[in-house]
N, C-alpha and C. Protein backbone atom coordinates (compact mmCIF):
# COMPACT_ATOMS: atom_id res chain seq x y z
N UNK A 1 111.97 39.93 92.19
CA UNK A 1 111.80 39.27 93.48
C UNK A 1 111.39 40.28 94.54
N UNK A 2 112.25 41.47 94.55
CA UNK A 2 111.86 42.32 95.79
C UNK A 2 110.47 43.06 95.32
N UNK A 3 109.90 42.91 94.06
CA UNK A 3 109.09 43.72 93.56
C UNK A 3 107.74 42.85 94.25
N UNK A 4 107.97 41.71 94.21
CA UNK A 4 106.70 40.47 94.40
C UNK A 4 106.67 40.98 95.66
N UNK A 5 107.58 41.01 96.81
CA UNK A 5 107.46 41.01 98.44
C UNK A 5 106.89 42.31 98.44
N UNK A 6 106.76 43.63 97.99
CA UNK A 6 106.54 44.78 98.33
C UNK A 6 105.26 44.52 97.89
N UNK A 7 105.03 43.96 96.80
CA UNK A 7 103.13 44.48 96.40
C UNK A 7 102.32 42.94 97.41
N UNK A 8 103.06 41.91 97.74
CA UNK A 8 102.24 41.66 98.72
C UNK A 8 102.09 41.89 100.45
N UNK A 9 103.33 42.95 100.31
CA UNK A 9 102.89 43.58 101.70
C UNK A 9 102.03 44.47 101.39
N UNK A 10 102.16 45.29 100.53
CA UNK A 10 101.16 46.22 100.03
C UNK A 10 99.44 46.11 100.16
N UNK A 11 99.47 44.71 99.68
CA UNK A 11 98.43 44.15 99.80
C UNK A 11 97.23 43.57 100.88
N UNK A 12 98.48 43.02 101.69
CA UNK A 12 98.29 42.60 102.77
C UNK A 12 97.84 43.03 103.78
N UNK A 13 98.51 44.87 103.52
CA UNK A 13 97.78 46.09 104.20
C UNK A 13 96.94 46.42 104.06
N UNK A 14 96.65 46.00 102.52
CA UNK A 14 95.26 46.67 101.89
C UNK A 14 93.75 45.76 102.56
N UNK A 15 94.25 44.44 102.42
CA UNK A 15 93.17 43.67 103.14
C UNK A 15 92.85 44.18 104.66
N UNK A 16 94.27 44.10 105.28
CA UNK A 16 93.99 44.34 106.89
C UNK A 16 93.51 45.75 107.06
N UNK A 17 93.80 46.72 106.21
CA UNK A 17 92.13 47.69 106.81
C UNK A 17 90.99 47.88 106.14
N UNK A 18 90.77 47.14 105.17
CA UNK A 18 89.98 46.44 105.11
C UNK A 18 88.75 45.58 105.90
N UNK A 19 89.56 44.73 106.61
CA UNK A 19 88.75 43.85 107.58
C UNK A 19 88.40 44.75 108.84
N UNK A 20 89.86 45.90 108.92
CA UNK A 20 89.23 46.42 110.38
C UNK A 20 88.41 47.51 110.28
N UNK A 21 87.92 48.03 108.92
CA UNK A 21 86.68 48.73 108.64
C UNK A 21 85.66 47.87 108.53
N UNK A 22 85.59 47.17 108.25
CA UNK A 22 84.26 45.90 108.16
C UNK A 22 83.77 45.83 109.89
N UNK A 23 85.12 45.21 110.67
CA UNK A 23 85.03 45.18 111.92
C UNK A 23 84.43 45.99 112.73
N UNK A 24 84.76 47.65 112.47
CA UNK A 24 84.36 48.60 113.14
C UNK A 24 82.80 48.46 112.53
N UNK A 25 82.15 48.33 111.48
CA UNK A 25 80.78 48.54 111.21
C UNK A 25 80.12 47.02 111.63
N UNK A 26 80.83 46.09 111.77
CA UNK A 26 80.07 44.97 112.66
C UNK A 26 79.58 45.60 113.79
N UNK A 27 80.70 46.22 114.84
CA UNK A 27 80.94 45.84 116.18
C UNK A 27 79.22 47.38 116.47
N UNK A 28 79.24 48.76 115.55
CA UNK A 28 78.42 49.35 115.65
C UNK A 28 76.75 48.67 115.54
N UNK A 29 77.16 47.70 114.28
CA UNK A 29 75.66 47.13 113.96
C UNK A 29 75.36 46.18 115.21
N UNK A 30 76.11 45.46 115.48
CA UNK A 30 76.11 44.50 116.80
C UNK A 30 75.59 45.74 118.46
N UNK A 31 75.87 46.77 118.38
CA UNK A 31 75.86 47.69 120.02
C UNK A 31 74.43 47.96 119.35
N UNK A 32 74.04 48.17 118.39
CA UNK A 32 72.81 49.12 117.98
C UNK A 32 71.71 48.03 118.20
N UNK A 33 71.95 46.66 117.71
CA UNK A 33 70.87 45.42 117.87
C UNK A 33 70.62 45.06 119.39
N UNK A 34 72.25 45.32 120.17
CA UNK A 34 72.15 44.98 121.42
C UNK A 34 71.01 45.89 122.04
N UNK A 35 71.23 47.25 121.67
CA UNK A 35 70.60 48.22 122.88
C UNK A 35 69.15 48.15 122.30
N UNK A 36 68.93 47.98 120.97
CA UNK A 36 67.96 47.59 120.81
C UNK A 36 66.82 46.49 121.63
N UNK A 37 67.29 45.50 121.61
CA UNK A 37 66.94 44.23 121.79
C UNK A 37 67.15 45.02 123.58
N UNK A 38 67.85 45.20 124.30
CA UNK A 38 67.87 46.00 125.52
C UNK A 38 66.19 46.96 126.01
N UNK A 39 66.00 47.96 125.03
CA UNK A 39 65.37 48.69 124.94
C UNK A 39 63.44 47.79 124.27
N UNK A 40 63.88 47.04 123.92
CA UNK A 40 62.53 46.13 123.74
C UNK A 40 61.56 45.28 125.01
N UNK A 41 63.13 44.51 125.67
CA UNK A 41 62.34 43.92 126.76
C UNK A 41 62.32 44.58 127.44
N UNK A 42 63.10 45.86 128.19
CA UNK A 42 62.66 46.79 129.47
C UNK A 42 61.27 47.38 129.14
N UNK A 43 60.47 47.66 127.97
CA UNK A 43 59.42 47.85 127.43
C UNK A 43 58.31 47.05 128.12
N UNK A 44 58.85 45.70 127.44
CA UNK A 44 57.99 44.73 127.65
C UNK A 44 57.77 44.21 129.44
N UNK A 45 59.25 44.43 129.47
CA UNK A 45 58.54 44.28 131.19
C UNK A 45 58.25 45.35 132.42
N UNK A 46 58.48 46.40 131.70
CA UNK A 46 57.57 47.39 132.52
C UNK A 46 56.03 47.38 132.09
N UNK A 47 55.31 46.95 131.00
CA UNK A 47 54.20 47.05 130.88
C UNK A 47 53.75 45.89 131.25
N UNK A 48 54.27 44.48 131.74
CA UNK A 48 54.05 43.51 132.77
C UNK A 48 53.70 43.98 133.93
N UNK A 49 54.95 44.49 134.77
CA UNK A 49 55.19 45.09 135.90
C UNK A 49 55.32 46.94 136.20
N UNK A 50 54.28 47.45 135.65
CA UNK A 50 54.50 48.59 136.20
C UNK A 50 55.12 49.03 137.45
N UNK A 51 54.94 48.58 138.43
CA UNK A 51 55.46 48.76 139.95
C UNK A 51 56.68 48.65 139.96
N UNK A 52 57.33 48.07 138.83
CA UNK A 52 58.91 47.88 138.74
C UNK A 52 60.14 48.74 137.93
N UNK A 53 58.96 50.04 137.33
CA UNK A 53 59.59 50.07 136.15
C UNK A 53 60.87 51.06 136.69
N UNK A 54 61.33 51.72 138.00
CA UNK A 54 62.51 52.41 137.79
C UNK A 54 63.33 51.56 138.05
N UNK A 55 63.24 49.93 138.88
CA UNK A 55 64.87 49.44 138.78
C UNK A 55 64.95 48.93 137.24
N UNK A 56 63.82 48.61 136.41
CA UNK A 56 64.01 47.98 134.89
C UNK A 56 64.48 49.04 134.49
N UNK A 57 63.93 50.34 134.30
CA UNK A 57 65.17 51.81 133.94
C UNK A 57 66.22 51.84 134.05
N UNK A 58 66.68 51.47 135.70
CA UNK A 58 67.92 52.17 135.92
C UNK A 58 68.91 50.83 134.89
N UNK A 59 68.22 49.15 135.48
CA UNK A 59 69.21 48.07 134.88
C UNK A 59 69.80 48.77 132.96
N UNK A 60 68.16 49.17 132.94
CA UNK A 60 68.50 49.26 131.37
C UNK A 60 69.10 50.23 131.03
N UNK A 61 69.67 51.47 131.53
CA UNK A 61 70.45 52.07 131.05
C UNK A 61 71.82 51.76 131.26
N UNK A 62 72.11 51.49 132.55
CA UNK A 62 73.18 50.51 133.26
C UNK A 62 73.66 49.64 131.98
N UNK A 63 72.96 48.70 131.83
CA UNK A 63 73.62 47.47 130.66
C UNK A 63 73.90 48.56 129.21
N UNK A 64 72.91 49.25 128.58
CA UNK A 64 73.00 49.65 127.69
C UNK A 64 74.67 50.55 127.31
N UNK A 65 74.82 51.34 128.92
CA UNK A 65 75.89 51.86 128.71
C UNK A 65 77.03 50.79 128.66
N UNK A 66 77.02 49.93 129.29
CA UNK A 66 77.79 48.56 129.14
C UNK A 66 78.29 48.18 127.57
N UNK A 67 77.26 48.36 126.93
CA UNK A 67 77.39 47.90 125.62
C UNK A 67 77.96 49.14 124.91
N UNK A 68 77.54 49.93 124.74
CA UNK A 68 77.92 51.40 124.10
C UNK A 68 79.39 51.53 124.58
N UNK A 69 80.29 51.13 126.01
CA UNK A 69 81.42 51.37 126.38
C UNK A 69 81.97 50.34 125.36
N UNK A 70 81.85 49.19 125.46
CA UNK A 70 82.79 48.01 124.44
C UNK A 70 82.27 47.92 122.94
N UNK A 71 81.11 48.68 122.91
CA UNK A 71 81.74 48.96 121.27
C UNK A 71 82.02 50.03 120.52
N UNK A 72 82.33 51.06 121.61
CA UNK A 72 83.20 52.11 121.80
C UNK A 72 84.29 51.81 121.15
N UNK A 73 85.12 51.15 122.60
CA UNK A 73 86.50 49.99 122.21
C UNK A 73 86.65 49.42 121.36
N UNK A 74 85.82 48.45 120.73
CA UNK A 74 85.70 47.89 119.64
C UNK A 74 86.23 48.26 118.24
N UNK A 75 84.97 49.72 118.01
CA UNK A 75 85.32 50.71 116.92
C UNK A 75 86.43 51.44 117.06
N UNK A 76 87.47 51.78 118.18
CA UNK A 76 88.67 52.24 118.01
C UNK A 76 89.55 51.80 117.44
N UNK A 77 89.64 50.70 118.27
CA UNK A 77 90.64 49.33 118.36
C UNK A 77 90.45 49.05 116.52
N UNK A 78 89.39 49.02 115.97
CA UNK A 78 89.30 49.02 114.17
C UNK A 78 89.93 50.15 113.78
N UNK A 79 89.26 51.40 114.04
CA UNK A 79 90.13 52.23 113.54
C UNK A 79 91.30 53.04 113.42
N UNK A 80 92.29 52.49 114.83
CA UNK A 80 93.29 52.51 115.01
C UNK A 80 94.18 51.54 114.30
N UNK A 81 93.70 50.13 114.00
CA UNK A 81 94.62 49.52 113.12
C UNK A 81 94.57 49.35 111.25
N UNK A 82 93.03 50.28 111.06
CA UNK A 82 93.15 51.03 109.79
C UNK A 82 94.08 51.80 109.85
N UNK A 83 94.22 53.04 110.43
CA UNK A 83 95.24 54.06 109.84
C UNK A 83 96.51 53.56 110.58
N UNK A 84 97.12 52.97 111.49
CA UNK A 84 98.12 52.23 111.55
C UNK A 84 98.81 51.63 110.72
């Protein structure tokens, strides 16, 4: 009986870092598509609007760092409750 409860806590651990390594490589693939997809239209609309392109700069680094800060967080917050 106590043998069953230990290997499915065991287990249970094994899944949960598990998921929060999965998590942490979502949350990177997700910041990388963002800044991507970031870095596409400031492209696209500075070669619309040349005359515009340092506030489309400044927005786009602005947001980009936005994104890079929370999936910063993201990937901690995973790999803090892996080795936890």
């Amino acid at each position: 009986m106590l043998l069953t409860v230990l290997l499915q806590a065991v287990a249970g651990a094994a899944i949960g870092k598990l998921g929060a390594t999965i998590g942490a490589g979502i949350a990177a693939i997700g910041a990388g598509i963002g800044i991507g997809k970031i870095g596409a239209s400031a492209t696209e609309s500075i070669a619309r609007q040349p005359e515009a392109s340092g506030d489309i700069r400044t927005n786009m680094i602005i947001v980009a760092a936005m994104i890079e800060g929370a999936a910063l967080f993201a990937i901690i917050v995973c790999l803090l409750v892996a080795v936890l």
